[in-house]
Protein backbone atom coordinates (compact mmCIF):
# COMPACT_ATOMS: atom_id res chain seq x y z
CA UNK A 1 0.00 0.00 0.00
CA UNK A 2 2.57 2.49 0.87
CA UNK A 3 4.62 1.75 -2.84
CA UNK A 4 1.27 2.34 -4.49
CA UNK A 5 0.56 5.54 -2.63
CA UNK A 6 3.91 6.49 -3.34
CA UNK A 7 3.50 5.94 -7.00
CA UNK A 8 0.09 8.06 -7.61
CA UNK A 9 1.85 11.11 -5.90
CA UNK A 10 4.73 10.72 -8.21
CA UNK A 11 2.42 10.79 -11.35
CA UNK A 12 0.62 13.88 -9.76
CA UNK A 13 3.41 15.64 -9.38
CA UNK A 14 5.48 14.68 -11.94
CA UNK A 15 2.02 15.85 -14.25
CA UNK A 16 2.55 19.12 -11.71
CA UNK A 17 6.26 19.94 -12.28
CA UNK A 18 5.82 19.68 -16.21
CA UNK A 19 3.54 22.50 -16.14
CA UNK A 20 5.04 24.71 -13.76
CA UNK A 21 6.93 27.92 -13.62
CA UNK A 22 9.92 26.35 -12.86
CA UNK A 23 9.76 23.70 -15.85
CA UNK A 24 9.49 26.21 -18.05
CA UNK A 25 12.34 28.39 -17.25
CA UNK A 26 15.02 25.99 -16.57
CA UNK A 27 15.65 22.93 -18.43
CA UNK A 28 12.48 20.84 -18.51
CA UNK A 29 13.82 18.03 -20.46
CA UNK A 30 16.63 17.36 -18.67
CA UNK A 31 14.60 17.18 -15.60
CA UNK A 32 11.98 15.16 -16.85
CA UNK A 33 14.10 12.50 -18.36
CA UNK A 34 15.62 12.15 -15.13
CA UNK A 35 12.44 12.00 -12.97
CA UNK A 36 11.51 9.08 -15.68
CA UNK A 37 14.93 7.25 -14.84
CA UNK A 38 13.35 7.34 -11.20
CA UNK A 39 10.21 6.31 -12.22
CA UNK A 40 12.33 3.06 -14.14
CA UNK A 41 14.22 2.24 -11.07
CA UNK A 42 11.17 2.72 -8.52
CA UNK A 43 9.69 0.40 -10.84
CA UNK A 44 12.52 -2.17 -10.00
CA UNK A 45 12.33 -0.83 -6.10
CA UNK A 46 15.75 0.14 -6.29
CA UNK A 47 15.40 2.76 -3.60
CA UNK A 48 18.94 3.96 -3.28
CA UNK A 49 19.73 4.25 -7.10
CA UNK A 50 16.39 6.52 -7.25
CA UNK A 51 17.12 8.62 -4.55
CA UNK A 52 20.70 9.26 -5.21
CA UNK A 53 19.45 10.67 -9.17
CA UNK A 54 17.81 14.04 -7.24
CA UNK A 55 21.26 15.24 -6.43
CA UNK A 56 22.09 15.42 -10.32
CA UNK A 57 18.32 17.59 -11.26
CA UNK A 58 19.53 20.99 -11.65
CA UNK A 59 19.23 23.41 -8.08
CA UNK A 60 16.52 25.35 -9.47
CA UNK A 61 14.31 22.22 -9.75
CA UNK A 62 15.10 20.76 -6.77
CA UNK A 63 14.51 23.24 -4.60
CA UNK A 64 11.04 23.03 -6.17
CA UNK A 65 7.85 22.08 -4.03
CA UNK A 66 7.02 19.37 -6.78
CA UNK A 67 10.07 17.86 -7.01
CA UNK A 68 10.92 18.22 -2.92
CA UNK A 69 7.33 16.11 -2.64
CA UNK A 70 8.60 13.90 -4.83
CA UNK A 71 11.83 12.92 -2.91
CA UNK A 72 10.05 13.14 0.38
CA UNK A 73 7.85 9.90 -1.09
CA UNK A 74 11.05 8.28 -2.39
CA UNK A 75 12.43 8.70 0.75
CA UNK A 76 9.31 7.10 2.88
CA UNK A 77 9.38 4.01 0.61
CA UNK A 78 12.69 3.75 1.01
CA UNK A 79 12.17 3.48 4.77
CA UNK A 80 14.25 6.54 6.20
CA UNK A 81 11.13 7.87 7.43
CA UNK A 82 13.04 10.61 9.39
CA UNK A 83 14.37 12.20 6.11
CA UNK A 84 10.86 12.10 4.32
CA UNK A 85 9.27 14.01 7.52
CA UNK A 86 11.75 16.76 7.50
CA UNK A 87 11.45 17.46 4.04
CA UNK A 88 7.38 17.61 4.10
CA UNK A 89 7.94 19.50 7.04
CA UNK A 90 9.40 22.25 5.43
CA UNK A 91 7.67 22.19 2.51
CA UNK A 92 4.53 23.05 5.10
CA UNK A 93 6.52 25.48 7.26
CA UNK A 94 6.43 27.40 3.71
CA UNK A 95 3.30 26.61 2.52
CA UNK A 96 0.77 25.48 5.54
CA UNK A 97 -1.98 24.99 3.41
CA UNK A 98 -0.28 22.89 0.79
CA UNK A 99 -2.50 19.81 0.88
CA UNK A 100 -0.90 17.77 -0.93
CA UNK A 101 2.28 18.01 1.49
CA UNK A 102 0.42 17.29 4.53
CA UNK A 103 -1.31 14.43 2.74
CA UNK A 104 2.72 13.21 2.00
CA UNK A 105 3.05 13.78 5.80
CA UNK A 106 0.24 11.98 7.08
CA UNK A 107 1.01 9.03 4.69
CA UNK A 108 4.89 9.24 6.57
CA UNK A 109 3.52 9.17 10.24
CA UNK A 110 1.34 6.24 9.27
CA UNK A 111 4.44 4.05 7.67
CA UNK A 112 6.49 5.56 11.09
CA UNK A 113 3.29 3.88 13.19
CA UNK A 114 3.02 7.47 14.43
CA UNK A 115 -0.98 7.48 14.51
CA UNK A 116 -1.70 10.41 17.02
CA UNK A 117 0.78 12.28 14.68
CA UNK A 118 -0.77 11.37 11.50
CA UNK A 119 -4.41 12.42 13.14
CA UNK A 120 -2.92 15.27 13.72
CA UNK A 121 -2.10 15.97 9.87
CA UNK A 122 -5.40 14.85 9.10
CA UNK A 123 -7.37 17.04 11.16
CA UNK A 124 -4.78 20.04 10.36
CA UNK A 125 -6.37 19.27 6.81
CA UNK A 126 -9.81 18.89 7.50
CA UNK A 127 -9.62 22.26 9.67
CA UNK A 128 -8.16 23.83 6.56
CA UNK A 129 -10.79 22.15 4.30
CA UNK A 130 -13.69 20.69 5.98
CA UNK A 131 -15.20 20.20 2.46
CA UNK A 132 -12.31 17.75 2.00
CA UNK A 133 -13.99 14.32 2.03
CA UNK A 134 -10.63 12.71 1.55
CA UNK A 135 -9.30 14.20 4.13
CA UNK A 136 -11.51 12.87 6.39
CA UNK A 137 -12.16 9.59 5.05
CA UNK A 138 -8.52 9.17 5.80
CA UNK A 139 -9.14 10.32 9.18
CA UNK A 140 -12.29 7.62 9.53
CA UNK A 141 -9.27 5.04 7.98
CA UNK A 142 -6.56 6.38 10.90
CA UNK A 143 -9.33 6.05 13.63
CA UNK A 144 -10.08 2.32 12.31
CA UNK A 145 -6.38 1.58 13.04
CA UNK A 146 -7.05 2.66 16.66
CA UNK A 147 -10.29 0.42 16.54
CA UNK A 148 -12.04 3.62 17.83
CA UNK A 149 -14.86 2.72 15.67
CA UNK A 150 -17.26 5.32 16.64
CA UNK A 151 -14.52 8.18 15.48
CA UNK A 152 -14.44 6.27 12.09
CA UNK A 153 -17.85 6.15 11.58
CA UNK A 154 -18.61 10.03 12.73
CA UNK A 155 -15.63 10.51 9.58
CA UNK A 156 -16.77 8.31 7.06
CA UNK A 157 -20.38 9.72 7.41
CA UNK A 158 -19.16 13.11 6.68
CA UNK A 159 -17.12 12.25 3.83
CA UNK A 160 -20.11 10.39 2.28
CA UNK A 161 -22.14 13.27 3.43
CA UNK A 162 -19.84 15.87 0.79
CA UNK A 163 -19.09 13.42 -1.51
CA UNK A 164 -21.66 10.28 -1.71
CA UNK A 165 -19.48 8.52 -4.49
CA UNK A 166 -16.28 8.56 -2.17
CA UNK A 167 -14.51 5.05 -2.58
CA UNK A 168 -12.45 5.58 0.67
CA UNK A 169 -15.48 6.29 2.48
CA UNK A 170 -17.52 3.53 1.73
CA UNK A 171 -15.22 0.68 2.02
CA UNK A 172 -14.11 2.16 5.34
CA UNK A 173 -17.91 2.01 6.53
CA UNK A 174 -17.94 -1.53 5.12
CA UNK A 175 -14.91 -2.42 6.66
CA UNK A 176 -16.38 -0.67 10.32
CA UNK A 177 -19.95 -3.31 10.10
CA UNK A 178 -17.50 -6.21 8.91
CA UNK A 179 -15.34 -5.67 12.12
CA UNK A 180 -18.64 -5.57 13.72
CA UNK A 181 -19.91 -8.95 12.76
CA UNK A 182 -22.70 -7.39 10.31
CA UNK A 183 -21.59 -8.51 7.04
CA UNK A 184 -25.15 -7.75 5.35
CA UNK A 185 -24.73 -3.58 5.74
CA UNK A 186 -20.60 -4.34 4.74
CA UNK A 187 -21.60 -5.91 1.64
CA UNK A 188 -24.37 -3.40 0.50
CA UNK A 189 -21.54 -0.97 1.12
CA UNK A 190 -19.14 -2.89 -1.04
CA UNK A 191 -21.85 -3.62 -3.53
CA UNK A 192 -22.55 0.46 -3.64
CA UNK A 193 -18.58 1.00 -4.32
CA UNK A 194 -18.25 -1.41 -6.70
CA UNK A 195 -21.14 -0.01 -8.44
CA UNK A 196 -19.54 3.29 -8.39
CA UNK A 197 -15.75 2.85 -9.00
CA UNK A 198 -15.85 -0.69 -11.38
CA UNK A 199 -12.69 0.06 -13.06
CA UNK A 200 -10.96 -0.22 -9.82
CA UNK A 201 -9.37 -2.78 -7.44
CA UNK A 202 -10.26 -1.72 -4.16
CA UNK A 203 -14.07 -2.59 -4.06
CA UNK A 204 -13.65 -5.89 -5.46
CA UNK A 205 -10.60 -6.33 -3.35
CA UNK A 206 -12.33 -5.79 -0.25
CA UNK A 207 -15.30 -7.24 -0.73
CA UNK A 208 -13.29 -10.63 -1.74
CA UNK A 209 -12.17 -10.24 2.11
CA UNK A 210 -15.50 -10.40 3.24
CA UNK A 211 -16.51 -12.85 1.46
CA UNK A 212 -13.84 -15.35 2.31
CA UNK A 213 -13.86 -14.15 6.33
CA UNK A 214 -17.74 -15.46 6.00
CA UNK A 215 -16.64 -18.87 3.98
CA UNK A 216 -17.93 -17.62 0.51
CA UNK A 217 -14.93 -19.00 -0.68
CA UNK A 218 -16.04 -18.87 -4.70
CA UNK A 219 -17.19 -15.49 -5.14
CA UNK A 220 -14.13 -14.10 -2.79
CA UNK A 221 -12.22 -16.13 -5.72
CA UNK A 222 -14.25 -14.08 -8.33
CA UNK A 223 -13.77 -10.75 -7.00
CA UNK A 224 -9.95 -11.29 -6.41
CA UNK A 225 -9.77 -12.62 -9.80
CA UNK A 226 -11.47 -9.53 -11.16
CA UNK A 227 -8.89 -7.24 -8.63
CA UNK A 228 -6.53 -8.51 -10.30
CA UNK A 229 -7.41 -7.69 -13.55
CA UNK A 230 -7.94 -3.92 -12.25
CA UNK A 231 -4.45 -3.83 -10.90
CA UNK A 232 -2.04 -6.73 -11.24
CA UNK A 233 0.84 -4.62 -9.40
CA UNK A 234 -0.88 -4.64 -5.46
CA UNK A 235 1.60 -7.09 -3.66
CA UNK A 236 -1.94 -7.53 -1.35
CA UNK A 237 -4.08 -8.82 -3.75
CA UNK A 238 -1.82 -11.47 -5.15
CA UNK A 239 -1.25 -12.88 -1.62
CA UNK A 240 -5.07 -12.65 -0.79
CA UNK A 241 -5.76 -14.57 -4.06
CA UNK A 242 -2.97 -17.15 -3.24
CA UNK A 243 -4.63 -18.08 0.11
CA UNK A 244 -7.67 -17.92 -1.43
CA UNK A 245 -6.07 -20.60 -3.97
CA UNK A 246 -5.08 -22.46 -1.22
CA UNK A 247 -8.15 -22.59 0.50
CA UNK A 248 -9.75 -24.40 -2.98
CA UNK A 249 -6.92 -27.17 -3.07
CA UNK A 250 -5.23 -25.32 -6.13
CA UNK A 251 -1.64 -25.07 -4.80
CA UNK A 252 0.28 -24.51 -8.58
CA UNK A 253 -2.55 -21.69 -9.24
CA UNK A 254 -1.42 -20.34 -5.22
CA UNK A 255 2.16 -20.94 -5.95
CA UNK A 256 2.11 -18.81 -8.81
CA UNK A 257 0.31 -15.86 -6.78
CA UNK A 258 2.70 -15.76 -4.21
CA UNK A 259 5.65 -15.98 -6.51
CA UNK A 260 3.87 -13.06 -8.48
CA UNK A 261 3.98 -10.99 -5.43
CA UNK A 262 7.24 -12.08 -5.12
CA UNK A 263 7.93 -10.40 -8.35
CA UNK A 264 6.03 -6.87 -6.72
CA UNK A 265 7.88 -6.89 -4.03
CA UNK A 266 11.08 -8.71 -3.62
CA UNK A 267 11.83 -6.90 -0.34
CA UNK A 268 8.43 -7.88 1.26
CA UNK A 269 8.73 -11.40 3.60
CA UNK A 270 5.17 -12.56 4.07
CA UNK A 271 5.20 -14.25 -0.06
CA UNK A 272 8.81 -16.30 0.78
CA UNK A 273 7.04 -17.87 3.73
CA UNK A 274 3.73 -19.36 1.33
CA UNK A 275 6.56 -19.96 -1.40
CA UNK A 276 9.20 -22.08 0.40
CA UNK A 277 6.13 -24.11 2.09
CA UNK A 278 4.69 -25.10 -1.64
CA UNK A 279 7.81 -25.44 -3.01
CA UNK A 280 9.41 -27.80 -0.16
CA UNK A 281 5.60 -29.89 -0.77
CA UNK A 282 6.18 -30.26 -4.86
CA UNK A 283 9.83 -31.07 -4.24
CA UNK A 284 11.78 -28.04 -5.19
CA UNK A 285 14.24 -28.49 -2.08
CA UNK A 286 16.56 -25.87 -3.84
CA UNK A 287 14.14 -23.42 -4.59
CA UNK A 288 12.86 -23.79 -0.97
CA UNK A 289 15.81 -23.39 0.24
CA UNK A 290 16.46 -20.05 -1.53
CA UNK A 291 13.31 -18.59 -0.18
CA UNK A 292 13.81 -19.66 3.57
CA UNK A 293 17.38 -17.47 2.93
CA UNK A 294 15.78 -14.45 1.86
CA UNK A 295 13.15 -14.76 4.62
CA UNK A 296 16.00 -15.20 7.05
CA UNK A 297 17.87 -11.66 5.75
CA UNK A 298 14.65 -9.46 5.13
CA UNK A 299 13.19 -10.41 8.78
CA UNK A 300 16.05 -12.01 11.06
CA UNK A 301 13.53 -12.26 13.84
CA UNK A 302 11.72 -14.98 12.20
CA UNK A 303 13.43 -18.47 13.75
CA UNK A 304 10.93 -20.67 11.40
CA UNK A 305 13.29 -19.25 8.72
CA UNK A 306 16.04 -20.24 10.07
CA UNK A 307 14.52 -24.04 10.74
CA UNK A 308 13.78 -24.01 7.19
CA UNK A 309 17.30 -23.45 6.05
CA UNK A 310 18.67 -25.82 9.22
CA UNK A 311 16.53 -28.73 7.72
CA UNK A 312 17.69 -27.86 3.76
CA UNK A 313 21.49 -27.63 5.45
CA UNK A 314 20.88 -31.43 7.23
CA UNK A 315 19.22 -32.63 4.34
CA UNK A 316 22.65 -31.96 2.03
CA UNK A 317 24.84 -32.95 4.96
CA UNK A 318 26.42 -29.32 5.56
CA UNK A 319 26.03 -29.98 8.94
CA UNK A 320 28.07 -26.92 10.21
CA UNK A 321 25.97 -24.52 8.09
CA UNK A 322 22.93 -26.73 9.89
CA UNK A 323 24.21 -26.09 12.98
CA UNK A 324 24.17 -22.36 12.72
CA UNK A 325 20.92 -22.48 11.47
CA UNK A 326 19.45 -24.34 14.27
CA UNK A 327 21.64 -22.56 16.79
CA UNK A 328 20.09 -19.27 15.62
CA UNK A 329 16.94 -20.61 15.75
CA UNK A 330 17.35 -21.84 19.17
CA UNK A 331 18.76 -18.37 20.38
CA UNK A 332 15.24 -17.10 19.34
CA UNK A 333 12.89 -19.88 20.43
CA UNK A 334 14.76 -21.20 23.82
CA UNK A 335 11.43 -23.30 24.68
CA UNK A 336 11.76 -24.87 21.34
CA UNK A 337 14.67 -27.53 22.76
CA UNK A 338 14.14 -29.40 19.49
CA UNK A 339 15.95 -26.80 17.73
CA UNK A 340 19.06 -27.23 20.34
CA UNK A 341 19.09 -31.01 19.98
CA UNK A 342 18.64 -30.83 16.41
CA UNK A 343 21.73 -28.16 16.49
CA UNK A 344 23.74 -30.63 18.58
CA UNK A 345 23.18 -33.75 15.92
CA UNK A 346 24.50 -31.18 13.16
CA UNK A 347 27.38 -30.20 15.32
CA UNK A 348 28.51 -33.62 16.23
CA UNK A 349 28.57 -35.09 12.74
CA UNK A 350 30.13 -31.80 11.25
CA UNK A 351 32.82 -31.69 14.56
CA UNK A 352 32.92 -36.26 14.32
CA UNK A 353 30.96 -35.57 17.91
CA UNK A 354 32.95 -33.93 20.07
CA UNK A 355 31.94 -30.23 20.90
CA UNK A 356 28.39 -29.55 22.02
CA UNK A 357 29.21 -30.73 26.03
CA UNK A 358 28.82 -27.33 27.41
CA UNK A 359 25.77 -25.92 25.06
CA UNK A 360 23.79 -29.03 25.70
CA UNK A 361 24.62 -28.36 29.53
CA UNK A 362 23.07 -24.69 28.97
CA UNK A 363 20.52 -26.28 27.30
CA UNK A 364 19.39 -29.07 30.20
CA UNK A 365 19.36 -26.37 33.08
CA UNK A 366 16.47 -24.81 31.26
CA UNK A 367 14.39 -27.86 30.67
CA UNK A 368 12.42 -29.89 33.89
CA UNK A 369 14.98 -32.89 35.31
CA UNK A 370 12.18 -35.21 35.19
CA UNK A 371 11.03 -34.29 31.88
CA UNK A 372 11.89 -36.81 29.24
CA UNK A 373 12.97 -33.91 27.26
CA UNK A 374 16.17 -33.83 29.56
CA UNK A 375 16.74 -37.65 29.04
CA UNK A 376 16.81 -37.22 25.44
CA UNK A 377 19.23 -34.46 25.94
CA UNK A 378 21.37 -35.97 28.66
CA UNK A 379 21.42 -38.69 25.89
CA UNK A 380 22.79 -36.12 23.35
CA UNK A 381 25.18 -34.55 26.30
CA UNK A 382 26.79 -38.38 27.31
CA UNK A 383 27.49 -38.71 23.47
CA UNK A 384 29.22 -35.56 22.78
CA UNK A 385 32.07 -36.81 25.74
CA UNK A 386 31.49 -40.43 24.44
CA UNK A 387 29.75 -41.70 27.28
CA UNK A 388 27.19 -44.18 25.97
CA UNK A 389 25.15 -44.00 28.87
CA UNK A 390 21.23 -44.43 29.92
CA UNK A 391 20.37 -46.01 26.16
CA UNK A 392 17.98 -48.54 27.76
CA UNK A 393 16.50 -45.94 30.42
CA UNK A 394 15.35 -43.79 27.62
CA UNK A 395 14.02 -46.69 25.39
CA UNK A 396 12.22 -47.47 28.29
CA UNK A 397 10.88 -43.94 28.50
CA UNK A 398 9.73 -43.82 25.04
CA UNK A 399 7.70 -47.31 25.26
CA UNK A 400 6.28 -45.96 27.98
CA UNK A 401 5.21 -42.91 26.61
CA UNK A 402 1.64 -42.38 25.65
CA UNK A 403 1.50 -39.19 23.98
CA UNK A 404 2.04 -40.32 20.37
CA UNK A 405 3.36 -36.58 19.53
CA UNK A 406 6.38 -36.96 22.12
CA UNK A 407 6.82 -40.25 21.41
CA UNK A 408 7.70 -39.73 17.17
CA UNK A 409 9.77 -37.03 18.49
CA UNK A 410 11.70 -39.25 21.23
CA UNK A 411 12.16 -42.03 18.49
CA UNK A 412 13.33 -39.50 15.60
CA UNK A 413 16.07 -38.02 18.34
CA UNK A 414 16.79 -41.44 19.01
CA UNK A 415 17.43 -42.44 15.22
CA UNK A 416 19.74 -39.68 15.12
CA UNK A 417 21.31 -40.72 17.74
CA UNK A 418 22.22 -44.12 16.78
CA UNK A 419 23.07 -42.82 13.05
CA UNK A 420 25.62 -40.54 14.94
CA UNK A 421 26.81 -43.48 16.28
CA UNK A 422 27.57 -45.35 13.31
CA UNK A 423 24.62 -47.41 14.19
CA UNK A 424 22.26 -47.38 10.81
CA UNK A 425 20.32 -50.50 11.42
CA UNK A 426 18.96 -49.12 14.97
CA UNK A 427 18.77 -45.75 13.51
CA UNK A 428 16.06 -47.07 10.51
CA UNK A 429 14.19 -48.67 12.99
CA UNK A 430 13.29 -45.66 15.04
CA UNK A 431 12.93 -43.80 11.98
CA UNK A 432 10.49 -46.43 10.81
CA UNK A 433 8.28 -46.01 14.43
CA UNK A 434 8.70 -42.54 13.87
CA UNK A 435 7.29 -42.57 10.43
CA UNK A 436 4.42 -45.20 11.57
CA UNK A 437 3.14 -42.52 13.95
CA UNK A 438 2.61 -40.52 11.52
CA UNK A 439 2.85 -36.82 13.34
CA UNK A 440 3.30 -34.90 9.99
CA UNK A 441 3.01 -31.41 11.74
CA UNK A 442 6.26 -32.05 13.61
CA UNK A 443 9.08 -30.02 11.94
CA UNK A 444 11.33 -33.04 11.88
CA UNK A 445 8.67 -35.06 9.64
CA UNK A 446 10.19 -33.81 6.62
CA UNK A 447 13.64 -34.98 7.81
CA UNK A 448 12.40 -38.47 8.85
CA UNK A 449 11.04 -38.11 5.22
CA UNK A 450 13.86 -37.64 3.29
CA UNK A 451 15.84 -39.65 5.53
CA UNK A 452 13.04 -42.76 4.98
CA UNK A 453 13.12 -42.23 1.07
CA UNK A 454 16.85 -41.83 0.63
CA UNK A 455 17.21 -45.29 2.71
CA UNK A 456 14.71 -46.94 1.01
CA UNK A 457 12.81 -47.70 4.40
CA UNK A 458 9.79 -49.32 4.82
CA UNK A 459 7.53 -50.85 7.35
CA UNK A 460 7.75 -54.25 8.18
């Protein structure tokens, strides 16, 4: 949302600047050829090339409000938020009632998460033009981010009020009696904007999200197919339509959304996280494994990335790189102890199993003594300072063990253990009981997969 806002104000004032004083005394074409080179590499989101191209449009320009909006929009896109505000700030300190500057501005609090600040804007606007009705639909769309729905509505009614055909208006109004469980005033309201406004995304768009949030799975699928058609560059509809996709059992028609916003918006995470899923499910391992790296370096924070690329690492046998994964993965989900044995197992095949004594120690003093968790682990620890000790304890454990979810996961640790050891014919026949248990929503099922197929395993 914020790359297509960005892109209507730099058609408006790009249309602006070509017919305005200062176009026509300097040198218009050199300027506009290099606003269009922008344009090309905003296209591409290359952020840094774009912005670095206003230091070579001659001073005069520049120093223009058009051109100064322009940047300011770059700037927000680009994520140095601070840079964007001061610009629009001074652009206002000149002109207060420039509109279009305190629109830039309220559109920069809102990507900062600065709400009371962009209200602010907003009302500064509506003060300045109460006849504005999309000023103050945007003020009924700030207050719905604060759920402060009676605010919202009090906005939205006075937009429609000056301007019945508003398109802002009325899906915020829809959007206000769909948070409110009343889905038969939301879709009149949708069915009103899509009346009005059928050449464009937005009605259909939202609508489709009522429809599916109700179960009308098939006509959500028709209105995001017709979105689509209205504006095949919003990153939102293409993951919208992939779920939807997925919802209907069609996972190549999903795959191929999500890799289309892929192709949107490179630097945007959520579409890597639907990829690498499909793709590790139709077998692309390498093409999975791609996407779980690029989720891993656009959001760090996100430790199922790094399990993805710990479990790609383990399945090529570059345990050290599988090790690192896991370990980082651990670092951010301590209560997820699989992730620390499954670091361990790496480390000791890429080390010959030495090493992990002291992590695996860290490890135990966070997990209950009595826990079979910490067998499995003290397991792990005894093998890492070749101590093959309390094998038969721990077998007894697992037989004992009634919660078939622990138990797959005590039998795959157990296989890994005995593989470590240079034991392969124990080692298949945990995997084996693992596999017969059949706990696919375990993380290490796809391991005890490709482990099972690569082996040739089967039941007896």
């Amino acid at each position: 949302m914020k790359n297509k806002l960005f892109f209507t104000v730099l058609v408006v004032f790009f249309l602006a600047f070509a017919v305005s004083p200062v176009s026509a005394q300097s040198a218009p074409a050199s300027t506009t050829s290099i606003l269009e080179e922008i344009a090309r590499h905003l296209e591409r989101l290359n952020y840094s090339e774009a912005i670095d191209l206003f230091d070579t449009i001659n001073p005069a320009d520049a120093a223009s409000t058009p051109i100064l909006l322009i940047k300011a929009s770059v700037l927000n896109s680009a994520g140095r938020t601070d840079e964007a505000r001061g610009i629009a700030q001074d652009v206002i300190a000149r002109e207060p009632g420039n509109t279009d500057a305190l629109f830039i501005l309220s559109v920069i609090e809102s990507a900062s998460g600065r709400q009371r600040e962009q209200l602010a804007v907003l009302e500064n606007i509506a003060r300045a033009n109460p006849g504005n009705a999309d000023a103050l639909a945007d003020l009924g769309n700030a207050h719905l981010q604060t759920r402060s729905w009676r605010n919202a509505i009090t906005y939205f009614d006075q937009a429609l009020e000056i301007d019945p055909q508003n398109m802002n208006a009325l899906i915020g109004m829809a959007t206000v009696y769909r948070l409110s469980r009343d889905p038969n005033n939301a879709e009149a309201m949708l069915n009103q904007a899509v009346r009005l406004h059928p050449d464009q995304a937005a009605p259909y768009h939202e609508r489709a999200r009522l429809y599916n949030g109700f179960g009308f799975t098939v006509q959500a699928l028709d209105d995001l197919e017709k979105a689509r058609e209205r504006d095949a560059d919003d990153y939102w509809i293409a993951i919208d339509l992939g779920n939807v996709y997925l919802e209907l059992y069609r996972k190549e028609d999903a795959l191929a959304e999500f890799e289309r916003a892929v192709r949107i918006n490179p630097r945007e995470f959520l579409a890597y996280a639907y990829t690498a899923g499909i793709k590790d499910e139709f077998g692309d391992y390498e093409g999975a494994e791609r996407d779980y790296i690029v989720m891993a370096s656009l959001n760090p924070e996100y430790y199922f990335a790094f399990e993805g690329i710990g479990m790609h690492k383990m399945r090529k046998g570059e345990w050290a790189q599988a090790r690192d994964a896991f370990m980082e993965a651990y670092t951010q989900a301590p209560s997820e102890y699989y992730y620390a044995l499954l670091a361990a197992s790496s480390w000791m095949r890429a080390d010959n199993i030495p090493a992990p004594r002291q992590f695996l120690n860290q490890v135990m003093a966070r997990v209950r003594r009595e826990s079979i968790d910490y067998y499995i682990l003290r397991l792990y620890y005894d093998l890492s300072g070749y101590v093959y000790s309390g094998e038969n304890d721990m077998l007894h454990r697992v037989n004992r063990e009634e919660d078939s979810e622990v138990k797959a996961r005590m039998l795959f640790y157990l296989a890994q253990y005995y593989d470590i050891r240079g034991n392969t014919n124990l080692a298949n026949r945990y995997y084996i009981q693992f596999s017969e248990l059949n706990q696919q929503q375990l993380p290490e099922w796809r391991l005890g997969e490709w482990i099972i197929a690569s082996r040739n395993l089967t039941s007896n």
